[in-house]
Protein backbone atom coordinates (compact mmCIF):
# COMPACT_ATOMS: atom_id res chain seq x y z
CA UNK A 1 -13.14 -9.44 16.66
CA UNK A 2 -13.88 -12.04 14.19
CA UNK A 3 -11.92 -12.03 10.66
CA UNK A 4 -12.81 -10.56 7.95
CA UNK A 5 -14.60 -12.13 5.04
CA UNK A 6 -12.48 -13.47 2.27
CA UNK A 7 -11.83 -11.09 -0.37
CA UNK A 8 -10.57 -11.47 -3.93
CA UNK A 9 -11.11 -8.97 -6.80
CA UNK A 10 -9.40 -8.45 -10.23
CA UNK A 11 -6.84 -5.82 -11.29
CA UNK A 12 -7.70 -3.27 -13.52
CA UNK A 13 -6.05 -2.23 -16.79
CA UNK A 14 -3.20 0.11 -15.96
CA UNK A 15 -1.75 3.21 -17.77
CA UNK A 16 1.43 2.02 -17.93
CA UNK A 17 3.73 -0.96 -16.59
CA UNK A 18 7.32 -0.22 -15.84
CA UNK A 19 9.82 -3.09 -16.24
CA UNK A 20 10.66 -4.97 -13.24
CA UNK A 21 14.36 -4.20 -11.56
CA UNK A 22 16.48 -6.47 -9.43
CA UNK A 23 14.52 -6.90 -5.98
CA UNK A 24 16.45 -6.18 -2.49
CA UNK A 25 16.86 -9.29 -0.50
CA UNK A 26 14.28 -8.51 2.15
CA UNK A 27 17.04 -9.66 4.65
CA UNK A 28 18.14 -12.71 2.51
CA UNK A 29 14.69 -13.96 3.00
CA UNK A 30 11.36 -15.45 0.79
CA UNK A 31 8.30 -13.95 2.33
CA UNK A 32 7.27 -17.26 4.27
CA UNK A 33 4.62 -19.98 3.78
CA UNK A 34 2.94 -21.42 7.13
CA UNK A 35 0.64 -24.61 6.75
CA UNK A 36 -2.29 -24.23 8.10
CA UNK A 37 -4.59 -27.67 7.44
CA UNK A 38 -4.74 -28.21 3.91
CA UNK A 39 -3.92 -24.76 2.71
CA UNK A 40 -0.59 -22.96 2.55
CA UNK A 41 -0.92 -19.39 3.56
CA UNK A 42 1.05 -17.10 2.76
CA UNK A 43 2.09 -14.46 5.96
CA UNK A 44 2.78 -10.70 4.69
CA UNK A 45 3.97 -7.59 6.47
CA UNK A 46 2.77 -4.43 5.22
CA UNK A 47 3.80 -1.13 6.25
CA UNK A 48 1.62 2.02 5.48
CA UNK A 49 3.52 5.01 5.66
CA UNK A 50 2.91 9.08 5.06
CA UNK A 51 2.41 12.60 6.50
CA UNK A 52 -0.40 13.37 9.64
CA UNK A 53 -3.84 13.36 9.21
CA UNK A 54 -4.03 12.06 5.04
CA UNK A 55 -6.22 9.21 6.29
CA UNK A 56 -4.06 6.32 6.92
CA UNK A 57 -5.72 5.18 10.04
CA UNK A 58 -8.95 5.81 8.28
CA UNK A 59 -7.72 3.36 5.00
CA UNK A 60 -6.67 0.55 7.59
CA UNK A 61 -9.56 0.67 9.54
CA UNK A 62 -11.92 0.48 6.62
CA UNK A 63 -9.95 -2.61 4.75
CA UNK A 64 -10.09 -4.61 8.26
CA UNK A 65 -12.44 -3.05 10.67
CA UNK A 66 -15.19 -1.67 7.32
CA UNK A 67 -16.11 1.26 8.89
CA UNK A 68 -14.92 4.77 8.90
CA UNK A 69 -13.40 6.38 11.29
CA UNK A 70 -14.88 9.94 11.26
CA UNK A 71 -12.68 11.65 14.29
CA UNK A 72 -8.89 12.33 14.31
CA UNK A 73 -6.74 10.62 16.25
CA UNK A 74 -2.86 10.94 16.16
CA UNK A 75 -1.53 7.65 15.46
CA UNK A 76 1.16 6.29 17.76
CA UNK A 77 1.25 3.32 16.06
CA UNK A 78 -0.97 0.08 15.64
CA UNK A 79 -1.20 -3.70 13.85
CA UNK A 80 -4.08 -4.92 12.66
CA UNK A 81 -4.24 -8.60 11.04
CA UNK A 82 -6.82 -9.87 8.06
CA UNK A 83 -7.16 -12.57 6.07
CA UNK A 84 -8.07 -13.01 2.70
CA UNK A 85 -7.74 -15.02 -0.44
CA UNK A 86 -6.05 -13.12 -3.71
CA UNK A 87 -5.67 -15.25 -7.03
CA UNK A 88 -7.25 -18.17 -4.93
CA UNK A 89 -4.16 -18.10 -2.74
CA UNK A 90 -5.10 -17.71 1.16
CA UNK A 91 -2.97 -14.74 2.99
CA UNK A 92 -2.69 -13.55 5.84
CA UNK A 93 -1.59 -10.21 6.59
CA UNK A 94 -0.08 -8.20 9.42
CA UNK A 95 -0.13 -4.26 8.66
CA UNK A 96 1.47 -1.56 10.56
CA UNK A 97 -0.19 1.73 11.05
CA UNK A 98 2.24 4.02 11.72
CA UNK A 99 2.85 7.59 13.02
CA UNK A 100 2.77 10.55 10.92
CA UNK A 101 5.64 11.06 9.08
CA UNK A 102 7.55 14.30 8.22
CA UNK A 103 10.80 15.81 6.32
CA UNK A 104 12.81 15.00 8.92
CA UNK A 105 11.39 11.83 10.53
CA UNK A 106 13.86 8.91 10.64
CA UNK A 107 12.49 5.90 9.05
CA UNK A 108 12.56 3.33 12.37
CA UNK A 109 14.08 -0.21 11.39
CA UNK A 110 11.04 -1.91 12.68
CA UNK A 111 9.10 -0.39 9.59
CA UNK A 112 11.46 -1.92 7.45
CA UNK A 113 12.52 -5.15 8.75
CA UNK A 114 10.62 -8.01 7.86
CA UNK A 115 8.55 -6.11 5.72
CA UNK A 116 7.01 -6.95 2.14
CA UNK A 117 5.88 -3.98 0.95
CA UNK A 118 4.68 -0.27 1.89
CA UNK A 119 1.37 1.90 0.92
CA UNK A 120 2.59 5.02 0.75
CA UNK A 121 -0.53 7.63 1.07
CA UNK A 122 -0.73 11.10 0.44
CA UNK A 123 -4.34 13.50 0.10
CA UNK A 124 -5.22 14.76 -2.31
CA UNK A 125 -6.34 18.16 -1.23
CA UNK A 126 -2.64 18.19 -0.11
CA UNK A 127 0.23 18.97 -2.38
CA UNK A 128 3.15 18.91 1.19
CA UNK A 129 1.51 15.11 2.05
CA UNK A 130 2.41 14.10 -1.69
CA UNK A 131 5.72 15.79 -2.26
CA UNK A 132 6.38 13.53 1.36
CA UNK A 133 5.87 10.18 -0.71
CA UNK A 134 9.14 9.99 -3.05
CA UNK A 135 10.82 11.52 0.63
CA UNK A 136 9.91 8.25 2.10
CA UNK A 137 10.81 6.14 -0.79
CA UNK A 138 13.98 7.28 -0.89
CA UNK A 139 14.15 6.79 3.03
CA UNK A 140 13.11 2.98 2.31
CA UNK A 141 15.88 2.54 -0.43
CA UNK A 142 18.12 3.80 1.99
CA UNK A 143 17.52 1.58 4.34
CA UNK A 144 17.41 -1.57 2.05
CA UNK A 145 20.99 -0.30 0.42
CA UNK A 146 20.34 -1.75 -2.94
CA UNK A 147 19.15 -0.38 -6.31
CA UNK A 148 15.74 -2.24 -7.47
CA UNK A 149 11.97 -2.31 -6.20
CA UNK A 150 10.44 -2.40 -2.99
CA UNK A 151 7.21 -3.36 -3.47
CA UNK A 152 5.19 -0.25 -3.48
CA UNK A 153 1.72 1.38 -4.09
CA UNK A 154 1.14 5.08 -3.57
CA UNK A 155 -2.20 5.98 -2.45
CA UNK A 156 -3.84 9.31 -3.18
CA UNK A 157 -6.56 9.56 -0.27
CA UNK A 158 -9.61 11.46 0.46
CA UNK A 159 -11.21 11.56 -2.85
CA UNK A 160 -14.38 12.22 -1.56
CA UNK A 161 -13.69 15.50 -0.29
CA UNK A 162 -12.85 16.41 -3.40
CA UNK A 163 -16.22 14.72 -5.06
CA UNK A 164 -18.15 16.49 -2.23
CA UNK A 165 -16.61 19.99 -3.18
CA UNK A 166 -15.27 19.82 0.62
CA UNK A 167 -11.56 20.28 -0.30
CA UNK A 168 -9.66 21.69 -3.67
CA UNK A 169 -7.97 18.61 -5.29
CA UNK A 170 -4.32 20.06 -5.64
CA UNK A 171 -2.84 16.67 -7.06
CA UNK A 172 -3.66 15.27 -10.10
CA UNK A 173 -4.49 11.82 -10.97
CA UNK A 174 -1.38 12.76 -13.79
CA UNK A 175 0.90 13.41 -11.05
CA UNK A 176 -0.09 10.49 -9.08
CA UNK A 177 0.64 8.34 -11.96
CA UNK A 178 3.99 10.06 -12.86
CA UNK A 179 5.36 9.70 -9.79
CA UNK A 180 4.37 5.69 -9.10
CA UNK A 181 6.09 5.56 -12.54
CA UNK A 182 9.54 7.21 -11.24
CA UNK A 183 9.73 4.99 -8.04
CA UNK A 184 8.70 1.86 -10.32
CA UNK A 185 5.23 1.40 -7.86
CA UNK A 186 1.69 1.18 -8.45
CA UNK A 187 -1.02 4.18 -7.53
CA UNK A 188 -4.43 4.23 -6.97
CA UNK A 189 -6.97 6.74 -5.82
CA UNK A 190 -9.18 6.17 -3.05
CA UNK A 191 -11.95 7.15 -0.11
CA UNK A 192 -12.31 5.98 2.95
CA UNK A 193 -15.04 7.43 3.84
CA UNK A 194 -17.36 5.85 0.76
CA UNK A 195 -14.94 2.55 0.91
CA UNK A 196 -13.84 3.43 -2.29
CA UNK A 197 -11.05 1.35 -3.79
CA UNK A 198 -9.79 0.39 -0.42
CA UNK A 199 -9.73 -3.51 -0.96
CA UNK A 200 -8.13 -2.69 -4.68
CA UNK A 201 -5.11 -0.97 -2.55
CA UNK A 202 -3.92 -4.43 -0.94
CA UNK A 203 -5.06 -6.44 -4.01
CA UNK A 204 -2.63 -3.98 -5.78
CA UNK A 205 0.36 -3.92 -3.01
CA UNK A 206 0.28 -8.37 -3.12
CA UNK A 207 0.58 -8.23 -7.22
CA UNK A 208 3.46 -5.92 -6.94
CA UNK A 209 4.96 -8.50 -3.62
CA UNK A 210 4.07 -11.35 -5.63
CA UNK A 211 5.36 -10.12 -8.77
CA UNK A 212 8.94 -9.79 -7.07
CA UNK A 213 9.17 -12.51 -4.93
CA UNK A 214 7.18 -14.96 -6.14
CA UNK A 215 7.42 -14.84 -9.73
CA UNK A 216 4.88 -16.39 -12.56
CA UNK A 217 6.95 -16.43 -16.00
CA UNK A 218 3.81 -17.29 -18.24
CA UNK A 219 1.13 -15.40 -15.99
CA UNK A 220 0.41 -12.15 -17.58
CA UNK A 221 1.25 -8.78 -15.43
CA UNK A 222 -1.78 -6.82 -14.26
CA UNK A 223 -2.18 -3.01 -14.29
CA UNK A 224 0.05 -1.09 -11.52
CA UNK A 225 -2.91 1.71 -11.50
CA UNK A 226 -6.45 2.23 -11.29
CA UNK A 227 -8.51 5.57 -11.91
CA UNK A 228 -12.19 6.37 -11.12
């Protein structure tokens, strides 16, 4: 399957802008920088995490694959790989599709190791798949052992349903806002089934990886949330 097209959008405006904390070591390690020809790109592992059948798969597949997937299918677990360019800087990224999660799922040390950041995605028409997300934060800080940011953003999925009158929202854009502000992580809303803000999801996750690890003193900060 070839690679997809380059992609590169701006940041929106956000609703609010916590201040950054001290950033866990990510195993002592920078994210690294692999020369390829004349450009350095940068390599990123990304991690999307959350409860059964919320539309992970679905967001993934859109982002790299754009298409929908319109069938369920229990994730075991899968890596897909894109590149693109974000603030003119080429990337490359590896993401991790993972299984459903649930209260009492262990959070497996391959989903943390190596990894620079997590989407964290919840529906919207589904109030136990968002009071999972600040479950699996708290599982991630855990793991990492250190008080600070992980690179976060918390998606709300399956807008559409909601749009469509398919599904009753039960979680407010509010509450999807209140809670990225609590972890310190950025939120967006999204559909994968209308492709809507699913590019704007990684665009967000890099600025909050970037933000962290590779830092810009005079750069201004973009928003940490977007709302349609």
């Amino acid at each position: 399957m070839p690679s997809p097209s380059p992609r590169s959008l701006p940041i929106p405006v956000s609703a609010f802008s916590p201040p950054p904390l001290r950033a866990p070591s990510m195993n002592g390690a920078l994210p690294p920088i692999v020369q390829e020809g004349n450009a350095a790109v940068r390599r990123r592992r990304i991690c999307v995490l959350g409860s059964r059948q919320v539309g992970k798969s679905a967001l993934v597949v859109q982002y790299v694959e754009h298409h929908f997937l319109s069938k369920y299918y229990p994730t075991i677990e899968s890596t897909f790989h894109a590149s693109l360019a974000h603030r003119s800087q080429p990337y490359t990224l590896e993401i991790v599709d993972t299984a459903g999660q649930d209260e009492y799922s262990v959070l497996a040390s391959r989903y943390a190791i190596g990894v620079h950041g997590f989407v964290l995605v919840y529906s919207v028409a589904s109030r136990p798949s968002f009071e999972m997300i600040r479950g699996l934060h708290d599982k991630i800080m855990q793991y990492y052992g250190v008080r600070g940011e992980v690179p976060c953003v918390i998606v709300g999925q399956k807008q559409d349903l909601v749009e469509k009158q398919l599904a009753t929202r039960q979680i407010t854009p509010q509450e999807g806002q209140a809670l990225a502000k609590s972890i310190h992580a950025a939120w967006i809303e999204t559909s994968a089934s209308s492709n809507l803000n699913i590019d704007k999801v990684f665009d967000l996750l890099l600025e909050e990886v970037e933000r962290q690890y590779s830092p810009t003193p005079d750069r201004p900060q973009p928003g940490r949330c977007w709302i349609m």
